[in-house]
PDB file of N, CA and C in Angstrom:
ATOM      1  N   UNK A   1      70.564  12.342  43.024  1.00  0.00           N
ATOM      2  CA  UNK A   1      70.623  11.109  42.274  1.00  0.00           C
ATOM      3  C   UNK A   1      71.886  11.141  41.403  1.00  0.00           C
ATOM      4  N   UNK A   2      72.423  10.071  41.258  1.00  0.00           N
ATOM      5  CA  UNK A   2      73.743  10.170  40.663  1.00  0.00           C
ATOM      6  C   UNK A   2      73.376   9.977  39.129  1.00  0.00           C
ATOM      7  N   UNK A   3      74.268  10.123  38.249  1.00  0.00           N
ATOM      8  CA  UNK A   3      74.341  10.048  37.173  1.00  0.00           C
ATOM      9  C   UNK A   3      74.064   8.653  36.855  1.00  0.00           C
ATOM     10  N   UNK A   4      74.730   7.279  37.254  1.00  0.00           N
ATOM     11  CA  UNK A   4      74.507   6.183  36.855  1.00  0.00           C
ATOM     12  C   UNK A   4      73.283   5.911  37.315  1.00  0.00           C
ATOM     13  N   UNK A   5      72.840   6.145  38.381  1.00  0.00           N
ATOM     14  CA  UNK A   5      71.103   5.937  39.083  1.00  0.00           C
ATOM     15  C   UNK A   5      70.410   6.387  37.613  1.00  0.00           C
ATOM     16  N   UNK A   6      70.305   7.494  37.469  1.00  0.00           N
ATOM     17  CA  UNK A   6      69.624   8.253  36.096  1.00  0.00           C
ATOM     18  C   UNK A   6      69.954   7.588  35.150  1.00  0.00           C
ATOM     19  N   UNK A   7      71.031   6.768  34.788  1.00  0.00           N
ATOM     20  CA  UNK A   7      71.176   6.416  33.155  1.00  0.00           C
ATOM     21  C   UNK A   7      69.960   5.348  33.490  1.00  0.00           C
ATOM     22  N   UNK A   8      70.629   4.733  34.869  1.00  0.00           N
ATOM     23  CA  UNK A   8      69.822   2.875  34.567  1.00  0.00           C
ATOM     24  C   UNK A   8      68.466   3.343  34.881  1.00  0.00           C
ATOM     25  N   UNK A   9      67.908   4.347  35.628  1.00  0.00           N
ATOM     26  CA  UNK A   9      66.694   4.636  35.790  1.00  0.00           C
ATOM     27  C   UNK A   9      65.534   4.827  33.882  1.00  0.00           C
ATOM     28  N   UNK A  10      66.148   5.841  33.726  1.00  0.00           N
ATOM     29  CA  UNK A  10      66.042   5.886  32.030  1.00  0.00           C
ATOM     30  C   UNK A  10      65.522   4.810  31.294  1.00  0.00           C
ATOM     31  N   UNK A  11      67.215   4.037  31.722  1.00  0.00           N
ATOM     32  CA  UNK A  11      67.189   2.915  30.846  1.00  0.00           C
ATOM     33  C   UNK A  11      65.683   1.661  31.142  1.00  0.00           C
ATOM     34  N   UNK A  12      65.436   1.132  32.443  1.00  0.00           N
ATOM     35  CA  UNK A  12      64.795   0.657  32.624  1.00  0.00           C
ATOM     36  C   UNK A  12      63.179   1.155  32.219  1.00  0.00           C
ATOM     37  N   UNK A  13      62.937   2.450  32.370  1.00  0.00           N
ATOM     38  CA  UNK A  13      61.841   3.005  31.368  1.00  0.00           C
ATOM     39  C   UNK A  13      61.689   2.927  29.843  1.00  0.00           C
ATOM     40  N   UNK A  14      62.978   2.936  29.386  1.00  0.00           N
ATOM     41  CA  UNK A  14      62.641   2.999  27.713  1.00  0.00           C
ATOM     42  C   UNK A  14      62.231   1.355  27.658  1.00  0.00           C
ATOM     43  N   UNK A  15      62.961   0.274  28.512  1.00  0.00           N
ATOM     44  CA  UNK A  15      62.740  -0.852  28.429  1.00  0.00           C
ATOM     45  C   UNK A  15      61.261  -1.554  28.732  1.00  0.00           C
ATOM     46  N   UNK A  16      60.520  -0.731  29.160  1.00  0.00           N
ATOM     47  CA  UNK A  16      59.232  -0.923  29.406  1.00  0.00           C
ATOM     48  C   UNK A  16      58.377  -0.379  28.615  1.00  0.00           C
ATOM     49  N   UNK A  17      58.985   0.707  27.812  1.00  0.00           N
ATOM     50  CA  UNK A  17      58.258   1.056  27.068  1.00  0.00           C
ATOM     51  C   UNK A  17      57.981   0.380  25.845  1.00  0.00           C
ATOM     52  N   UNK A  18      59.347  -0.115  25.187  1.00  0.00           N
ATOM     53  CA  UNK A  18      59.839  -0.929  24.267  1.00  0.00           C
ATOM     54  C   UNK A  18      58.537  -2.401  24.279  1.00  0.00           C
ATOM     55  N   UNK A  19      58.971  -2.955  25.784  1.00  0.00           N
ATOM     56  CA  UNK A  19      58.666  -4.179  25.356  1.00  0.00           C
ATOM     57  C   UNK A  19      57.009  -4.308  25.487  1.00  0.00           C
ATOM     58  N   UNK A  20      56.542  -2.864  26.064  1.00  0.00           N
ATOM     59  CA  UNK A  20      54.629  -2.793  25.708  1.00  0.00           C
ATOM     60  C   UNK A  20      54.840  -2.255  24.853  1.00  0.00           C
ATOM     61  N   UNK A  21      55.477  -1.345  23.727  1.00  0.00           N
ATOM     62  CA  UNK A  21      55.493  -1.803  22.034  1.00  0.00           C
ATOM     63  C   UNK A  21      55.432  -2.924  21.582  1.00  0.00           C
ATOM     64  N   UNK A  22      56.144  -3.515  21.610  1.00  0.00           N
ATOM     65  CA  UNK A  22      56.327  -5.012  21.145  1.00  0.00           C
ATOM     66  C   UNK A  22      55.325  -5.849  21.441  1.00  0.00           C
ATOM     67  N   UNK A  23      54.843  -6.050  22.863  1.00  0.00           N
ATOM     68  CA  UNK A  23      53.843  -6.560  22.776  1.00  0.00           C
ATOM     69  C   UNK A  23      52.156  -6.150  22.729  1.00  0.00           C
ATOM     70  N   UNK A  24      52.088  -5.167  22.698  1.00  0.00           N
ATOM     71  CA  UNK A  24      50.625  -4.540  22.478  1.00  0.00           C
ATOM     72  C   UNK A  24      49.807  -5.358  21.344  1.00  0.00           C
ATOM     73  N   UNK A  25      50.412  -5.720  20.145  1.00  0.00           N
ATOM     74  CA  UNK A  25      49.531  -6.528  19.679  1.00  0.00           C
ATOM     75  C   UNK A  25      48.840  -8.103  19.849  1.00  0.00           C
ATOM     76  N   UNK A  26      49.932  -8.669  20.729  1.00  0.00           N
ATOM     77  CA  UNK A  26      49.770  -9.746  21.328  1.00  0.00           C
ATOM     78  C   UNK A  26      48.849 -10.008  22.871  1.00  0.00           C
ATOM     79  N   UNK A  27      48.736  -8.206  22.936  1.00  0.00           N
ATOM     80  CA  UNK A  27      48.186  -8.687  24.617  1.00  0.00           C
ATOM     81  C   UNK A  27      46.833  -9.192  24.449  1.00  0.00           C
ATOM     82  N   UNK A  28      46.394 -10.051  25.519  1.00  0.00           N
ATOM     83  CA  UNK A  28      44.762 -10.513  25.767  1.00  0.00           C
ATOM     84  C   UNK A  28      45.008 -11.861  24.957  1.00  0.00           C
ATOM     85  N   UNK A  29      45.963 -11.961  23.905  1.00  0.00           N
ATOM     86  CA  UNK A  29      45.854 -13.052  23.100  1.00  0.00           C
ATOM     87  C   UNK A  29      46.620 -14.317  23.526  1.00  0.00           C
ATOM     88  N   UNK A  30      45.952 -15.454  23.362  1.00  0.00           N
ATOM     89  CA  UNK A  30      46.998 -16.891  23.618  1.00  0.00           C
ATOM     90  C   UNK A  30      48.241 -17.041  22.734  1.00  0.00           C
ATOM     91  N   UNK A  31      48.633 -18.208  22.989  1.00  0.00           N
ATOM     92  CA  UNK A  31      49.453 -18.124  21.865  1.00  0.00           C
ATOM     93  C   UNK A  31      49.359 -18.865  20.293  1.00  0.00           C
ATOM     94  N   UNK A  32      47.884 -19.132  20.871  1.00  0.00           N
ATOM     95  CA  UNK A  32      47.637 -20.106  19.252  1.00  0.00           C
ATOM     96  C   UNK A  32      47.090 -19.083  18.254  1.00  0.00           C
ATOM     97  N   UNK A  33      46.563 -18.316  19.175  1.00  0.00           N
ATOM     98  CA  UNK A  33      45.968 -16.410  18.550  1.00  0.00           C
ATOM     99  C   UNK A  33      46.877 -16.119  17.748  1.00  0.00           C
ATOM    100  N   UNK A  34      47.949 -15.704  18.716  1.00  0.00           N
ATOM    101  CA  UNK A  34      49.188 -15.033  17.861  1.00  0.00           C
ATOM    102  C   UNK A  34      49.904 -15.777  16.696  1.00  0.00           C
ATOM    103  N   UNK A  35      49.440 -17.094  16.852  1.00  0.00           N
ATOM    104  CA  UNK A  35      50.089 -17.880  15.634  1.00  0.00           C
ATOM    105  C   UNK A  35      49.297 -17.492  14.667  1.00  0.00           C
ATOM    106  N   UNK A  36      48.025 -17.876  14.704  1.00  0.00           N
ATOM    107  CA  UNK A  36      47.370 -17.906  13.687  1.00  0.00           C
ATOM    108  C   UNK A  36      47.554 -16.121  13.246  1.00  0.00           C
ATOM    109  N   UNK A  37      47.356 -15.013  13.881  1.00  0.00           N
ATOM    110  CA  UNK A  37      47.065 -13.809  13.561  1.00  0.00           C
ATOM    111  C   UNK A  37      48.603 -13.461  12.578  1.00  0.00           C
ATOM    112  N   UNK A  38      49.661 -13.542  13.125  1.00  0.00           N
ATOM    113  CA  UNK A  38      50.912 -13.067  13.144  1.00  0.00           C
ATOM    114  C   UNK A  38      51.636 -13.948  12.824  1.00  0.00           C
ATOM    115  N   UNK A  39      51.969 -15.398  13.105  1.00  0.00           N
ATOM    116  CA  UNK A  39      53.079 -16.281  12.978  1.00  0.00           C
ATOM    117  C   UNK A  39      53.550 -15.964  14.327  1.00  0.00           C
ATOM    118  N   UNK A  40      55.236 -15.583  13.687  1.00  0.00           N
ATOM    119  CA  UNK A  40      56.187 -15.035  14.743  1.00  0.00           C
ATOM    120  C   UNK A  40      56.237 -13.312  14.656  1.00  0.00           C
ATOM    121  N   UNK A  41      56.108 -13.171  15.932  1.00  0.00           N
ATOM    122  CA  UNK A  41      56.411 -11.448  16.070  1.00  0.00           C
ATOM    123  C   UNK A  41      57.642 -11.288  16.454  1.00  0.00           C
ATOM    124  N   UNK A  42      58.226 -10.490  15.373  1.00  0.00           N
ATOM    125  CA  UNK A  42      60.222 -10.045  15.360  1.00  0.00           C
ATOM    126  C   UNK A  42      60.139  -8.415  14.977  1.00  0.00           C
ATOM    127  N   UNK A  43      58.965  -7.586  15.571  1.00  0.00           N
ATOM    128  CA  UNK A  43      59.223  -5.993  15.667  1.00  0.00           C
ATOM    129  C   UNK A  43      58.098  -5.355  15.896  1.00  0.00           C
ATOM    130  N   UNK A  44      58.174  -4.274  15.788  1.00  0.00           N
ATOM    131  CA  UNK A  44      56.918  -3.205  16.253  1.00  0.00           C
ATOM    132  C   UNK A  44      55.818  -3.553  14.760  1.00  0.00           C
ATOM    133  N   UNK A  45      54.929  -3.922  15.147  1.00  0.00           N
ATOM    134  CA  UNK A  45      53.494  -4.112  14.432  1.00  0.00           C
ATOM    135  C   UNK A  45      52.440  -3.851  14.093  1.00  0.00           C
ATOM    136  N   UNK A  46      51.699  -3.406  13.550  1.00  0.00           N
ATOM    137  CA  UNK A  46      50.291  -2.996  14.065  1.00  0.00           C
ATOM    138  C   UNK A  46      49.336  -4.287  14.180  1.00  0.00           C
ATOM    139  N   UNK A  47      48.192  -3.662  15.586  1.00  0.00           N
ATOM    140  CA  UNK A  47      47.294  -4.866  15.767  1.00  0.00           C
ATOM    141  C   UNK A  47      46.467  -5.957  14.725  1.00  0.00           C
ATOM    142  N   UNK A  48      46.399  -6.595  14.619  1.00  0.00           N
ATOM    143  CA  UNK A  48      45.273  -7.069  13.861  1.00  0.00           C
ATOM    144  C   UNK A  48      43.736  -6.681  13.913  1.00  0.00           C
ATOM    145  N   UNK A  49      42.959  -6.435  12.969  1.00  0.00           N
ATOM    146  CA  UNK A  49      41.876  -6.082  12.822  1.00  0.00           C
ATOM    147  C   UNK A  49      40.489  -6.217  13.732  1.00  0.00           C
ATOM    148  N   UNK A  50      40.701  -7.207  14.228  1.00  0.00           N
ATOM    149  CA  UNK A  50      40.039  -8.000  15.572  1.00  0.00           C
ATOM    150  C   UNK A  50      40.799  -7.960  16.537  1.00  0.00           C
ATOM    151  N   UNK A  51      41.823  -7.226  17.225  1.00  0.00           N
ATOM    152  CA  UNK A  51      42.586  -7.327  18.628  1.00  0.00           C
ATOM    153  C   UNK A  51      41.761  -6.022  19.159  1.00  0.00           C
ATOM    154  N   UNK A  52      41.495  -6.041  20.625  1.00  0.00           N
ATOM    155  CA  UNK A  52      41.166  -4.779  21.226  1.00  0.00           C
ATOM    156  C   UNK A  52      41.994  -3.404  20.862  1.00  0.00           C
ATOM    157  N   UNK A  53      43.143  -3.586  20.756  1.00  0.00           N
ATOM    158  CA  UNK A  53      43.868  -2.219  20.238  1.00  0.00           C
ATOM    159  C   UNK A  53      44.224  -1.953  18.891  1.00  0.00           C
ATOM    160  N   UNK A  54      43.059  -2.509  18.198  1.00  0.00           N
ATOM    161  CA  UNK A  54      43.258  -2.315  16.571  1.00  0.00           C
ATOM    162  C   UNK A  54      43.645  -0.847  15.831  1.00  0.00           C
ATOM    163  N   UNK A  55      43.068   0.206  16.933  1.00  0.00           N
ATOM    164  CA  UNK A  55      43.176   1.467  16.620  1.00  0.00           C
ATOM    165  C   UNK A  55      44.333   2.010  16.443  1.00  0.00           C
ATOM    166  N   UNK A  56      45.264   0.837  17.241  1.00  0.00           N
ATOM    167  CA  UNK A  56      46.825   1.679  17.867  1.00  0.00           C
ATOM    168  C   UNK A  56      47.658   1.179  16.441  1.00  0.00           C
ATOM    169  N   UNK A  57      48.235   2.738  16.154  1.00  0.00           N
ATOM    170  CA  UNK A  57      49.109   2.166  15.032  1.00  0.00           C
ATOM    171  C   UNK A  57      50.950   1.215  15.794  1.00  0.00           C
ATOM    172  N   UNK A  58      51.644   0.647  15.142  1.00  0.00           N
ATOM    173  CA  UNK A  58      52.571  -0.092  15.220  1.00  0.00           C
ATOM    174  C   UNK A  58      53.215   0.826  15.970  1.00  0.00           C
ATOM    175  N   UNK A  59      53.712   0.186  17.399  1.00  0.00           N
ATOM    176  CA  UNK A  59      54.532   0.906  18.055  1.00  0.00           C
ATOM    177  C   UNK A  59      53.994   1.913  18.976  1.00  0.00           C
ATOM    178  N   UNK A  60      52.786   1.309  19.611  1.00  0.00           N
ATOM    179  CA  UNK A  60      52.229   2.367  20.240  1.00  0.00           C
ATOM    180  C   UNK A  60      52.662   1.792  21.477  1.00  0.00           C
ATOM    181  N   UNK A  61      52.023   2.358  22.793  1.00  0.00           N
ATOM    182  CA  UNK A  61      52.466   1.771  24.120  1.00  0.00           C
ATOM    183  C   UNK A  61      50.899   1.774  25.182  1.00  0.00           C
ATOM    184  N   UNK A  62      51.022   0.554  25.986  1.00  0.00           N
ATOM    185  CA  UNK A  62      49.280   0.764  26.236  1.00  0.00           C
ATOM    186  C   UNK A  62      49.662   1.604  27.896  1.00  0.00           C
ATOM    187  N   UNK A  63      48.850   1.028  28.691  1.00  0.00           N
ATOM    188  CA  UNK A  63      48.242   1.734  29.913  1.00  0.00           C
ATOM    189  C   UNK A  63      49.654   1.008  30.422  1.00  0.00           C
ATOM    190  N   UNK A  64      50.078   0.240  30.415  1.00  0.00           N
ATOM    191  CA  UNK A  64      51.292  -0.663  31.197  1.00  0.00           C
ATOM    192  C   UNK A  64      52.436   0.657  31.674  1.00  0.00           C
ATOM    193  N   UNK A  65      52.595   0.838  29.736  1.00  0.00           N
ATOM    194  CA  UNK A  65      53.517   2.042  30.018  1.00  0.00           C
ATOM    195  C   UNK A  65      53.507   3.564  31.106  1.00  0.00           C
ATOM    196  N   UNK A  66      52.166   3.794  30.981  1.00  0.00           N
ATOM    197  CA  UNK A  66      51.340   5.095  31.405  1.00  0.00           C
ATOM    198  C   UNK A  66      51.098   4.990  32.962  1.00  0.00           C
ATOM    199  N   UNK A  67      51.197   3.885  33.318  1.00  0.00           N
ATOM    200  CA  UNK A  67      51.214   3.729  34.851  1.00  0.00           C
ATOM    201  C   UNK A  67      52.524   3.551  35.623  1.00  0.00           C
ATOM    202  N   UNK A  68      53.604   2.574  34.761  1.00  0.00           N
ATOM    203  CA  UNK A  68      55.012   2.923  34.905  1.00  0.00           C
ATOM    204  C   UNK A  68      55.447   4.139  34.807  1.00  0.00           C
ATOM    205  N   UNK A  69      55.006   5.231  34.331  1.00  0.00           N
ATOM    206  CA  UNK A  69      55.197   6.204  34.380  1.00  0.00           C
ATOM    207  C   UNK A  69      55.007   7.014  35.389  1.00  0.00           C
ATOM    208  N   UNK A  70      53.004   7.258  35.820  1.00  0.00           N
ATOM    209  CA  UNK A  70      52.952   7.428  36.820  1.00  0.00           C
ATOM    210  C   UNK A  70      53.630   7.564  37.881  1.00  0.00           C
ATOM    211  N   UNK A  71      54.350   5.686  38.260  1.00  0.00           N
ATOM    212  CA  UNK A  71      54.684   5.529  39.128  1.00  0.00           C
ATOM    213  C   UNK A  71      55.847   6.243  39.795  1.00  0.00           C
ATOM    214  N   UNK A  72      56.702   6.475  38.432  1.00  0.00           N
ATOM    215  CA  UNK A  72      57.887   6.808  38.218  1.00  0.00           C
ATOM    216  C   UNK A  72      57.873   8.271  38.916  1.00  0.00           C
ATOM    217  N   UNK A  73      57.107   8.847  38.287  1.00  0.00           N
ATOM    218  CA  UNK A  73      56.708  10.590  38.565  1.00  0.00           C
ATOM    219  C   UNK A  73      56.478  11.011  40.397  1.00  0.00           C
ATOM    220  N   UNK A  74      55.466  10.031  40.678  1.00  0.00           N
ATOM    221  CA  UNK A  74      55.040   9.763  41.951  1.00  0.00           C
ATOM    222  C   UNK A  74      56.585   9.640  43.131  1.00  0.00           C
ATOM    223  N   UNK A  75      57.293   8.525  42.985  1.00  0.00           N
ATOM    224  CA  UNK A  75      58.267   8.753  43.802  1.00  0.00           C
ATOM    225  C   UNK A  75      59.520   9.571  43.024  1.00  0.00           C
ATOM    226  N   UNK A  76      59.286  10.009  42.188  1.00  0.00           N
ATOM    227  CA  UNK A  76      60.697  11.208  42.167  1.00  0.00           C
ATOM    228  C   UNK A  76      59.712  12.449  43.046  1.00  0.00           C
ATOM    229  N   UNK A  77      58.549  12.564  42.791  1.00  0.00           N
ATOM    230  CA  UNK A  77      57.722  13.584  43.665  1.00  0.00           C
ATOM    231  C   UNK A  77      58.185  13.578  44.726  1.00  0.00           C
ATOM    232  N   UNK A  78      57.229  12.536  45.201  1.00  0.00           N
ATOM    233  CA  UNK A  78      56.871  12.341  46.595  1.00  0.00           C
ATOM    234  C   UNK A  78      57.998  11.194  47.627  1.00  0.00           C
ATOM    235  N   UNK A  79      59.162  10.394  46.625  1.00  0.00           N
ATOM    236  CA  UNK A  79      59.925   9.632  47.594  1.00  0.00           C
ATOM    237  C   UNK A  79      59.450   8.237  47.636  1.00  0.00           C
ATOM    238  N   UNK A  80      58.088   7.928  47.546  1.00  0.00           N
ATOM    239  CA  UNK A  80      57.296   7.234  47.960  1.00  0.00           C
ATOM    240  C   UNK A  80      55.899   6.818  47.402  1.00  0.00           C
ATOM    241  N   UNK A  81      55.667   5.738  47.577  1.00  0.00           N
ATOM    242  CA  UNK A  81      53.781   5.586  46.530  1.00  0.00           C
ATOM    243  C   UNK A  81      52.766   5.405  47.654  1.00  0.00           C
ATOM    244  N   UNK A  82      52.006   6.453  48.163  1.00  0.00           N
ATOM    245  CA  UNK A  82      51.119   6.566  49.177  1.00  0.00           C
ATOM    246  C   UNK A  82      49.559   6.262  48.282  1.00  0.00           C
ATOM    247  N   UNK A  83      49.122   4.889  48.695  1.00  0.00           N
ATOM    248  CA  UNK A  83      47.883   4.757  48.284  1.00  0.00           C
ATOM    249  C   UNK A  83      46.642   5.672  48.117  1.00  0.00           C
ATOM    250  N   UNK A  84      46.497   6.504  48.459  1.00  0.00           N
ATOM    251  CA  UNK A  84      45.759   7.361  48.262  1.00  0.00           C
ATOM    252  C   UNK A  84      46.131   8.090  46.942  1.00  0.00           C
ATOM    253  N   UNK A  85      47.379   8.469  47.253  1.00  0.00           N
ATOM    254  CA  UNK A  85      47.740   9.382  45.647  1.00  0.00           C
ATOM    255  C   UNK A  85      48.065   8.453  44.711  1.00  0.00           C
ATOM    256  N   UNK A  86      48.044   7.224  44.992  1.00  0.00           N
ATOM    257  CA  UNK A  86      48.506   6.820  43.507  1.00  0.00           C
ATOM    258  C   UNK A  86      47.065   6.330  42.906  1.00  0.00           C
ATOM    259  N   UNK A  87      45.910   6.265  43.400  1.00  0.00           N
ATOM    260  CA  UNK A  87      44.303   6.302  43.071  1.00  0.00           C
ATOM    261  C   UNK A  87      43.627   7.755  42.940  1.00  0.00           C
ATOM    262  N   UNK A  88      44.408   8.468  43.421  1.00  0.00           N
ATOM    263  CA  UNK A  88      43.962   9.783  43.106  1.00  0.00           C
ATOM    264  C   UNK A  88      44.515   9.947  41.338  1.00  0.00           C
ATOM    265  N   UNK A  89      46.071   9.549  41.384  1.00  0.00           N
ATOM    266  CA  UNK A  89      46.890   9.320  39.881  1.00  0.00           C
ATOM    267  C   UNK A  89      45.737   8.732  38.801  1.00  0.00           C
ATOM    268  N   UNK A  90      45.901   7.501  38.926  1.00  0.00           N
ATOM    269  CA  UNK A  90      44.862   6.558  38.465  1.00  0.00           C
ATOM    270  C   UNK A  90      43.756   7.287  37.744  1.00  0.00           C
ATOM    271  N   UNK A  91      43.078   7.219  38.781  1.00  0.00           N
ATOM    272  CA  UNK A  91      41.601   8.337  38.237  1.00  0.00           C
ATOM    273  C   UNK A  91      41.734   9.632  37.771  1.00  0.00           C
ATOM    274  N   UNK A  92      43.075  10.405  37.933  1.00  0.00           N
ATOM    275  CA  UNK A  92      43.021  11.726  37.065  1.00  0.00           C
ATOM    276  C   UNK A  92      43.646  10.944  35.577  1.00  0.00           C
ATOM    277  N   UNK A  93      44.407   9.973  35.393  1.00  0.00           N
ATOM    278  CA  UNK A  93      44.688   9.316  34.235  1.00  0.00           C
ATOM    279  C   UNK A  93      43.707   8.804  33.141  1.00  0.00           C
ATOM    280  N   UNK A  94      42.736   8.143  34.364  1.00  0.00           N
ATOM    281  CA  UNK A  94      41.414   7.512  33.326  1.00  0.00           C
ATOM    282  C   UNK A  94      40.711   8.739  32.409  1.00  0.00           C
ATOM    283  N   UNK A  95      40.886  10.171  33.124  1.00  0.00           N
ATOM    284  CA  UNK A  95      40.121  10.856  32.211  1.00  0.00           C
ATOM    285  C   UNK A  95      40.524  11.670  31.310  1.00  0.00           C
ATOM    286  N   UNK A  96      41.768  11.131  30.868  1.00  0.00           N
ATOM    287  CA  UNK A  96      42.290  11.219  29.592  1.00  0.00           C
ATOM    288  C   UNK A  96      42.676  10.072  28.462  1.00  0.00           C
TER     289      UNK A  96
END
């Protein structure tokens, strides 16, 4: 893999990571939710008290990230995402 493959590879991960920071407090929610909860969201936040990920402090990253990851791991492995292993992935993930 070349060096520029690896930067933009990188790069496109931190960018996913970033923007399920950013939005983790907004997920599941409409947008009249987020008005009323938040206004406008302009940075890393913590959830509101009533959002499913209330637990997660500001700047956390949900399952979005954790499966992009996965995925990521999977074909630098294996080349390739063979359905079987990426449900085998999956389910060794859920039990953590």
């Amino acid at each position: 893999m070349t060096t520029e493959l690896t930067e933009r590879a990188a790069g496109m991960l931190a960018g996913v990571a970033v923007g399920d920071a950013l939005g983790m407090p907004t997920e599941f929610l409409t947008s009249a939710q987020v008005q009323a909860w938040y206004g406008r969201v302009e940075g890393l936040i913590a959830p509101h008290p009533d959002h499913p990920h209330h637990r997660l402090p500001a700047g956390s990253v949900t399952d979005d990230t954790d499966h992009t990851l996965l995925l990521a791991e999977l074909l630098l492995r294996d080349g390739r995402i063979e359905t079987a292993t990426w449900a085998e992935q999956l389910l060794q993930w859920s039990q953590t």
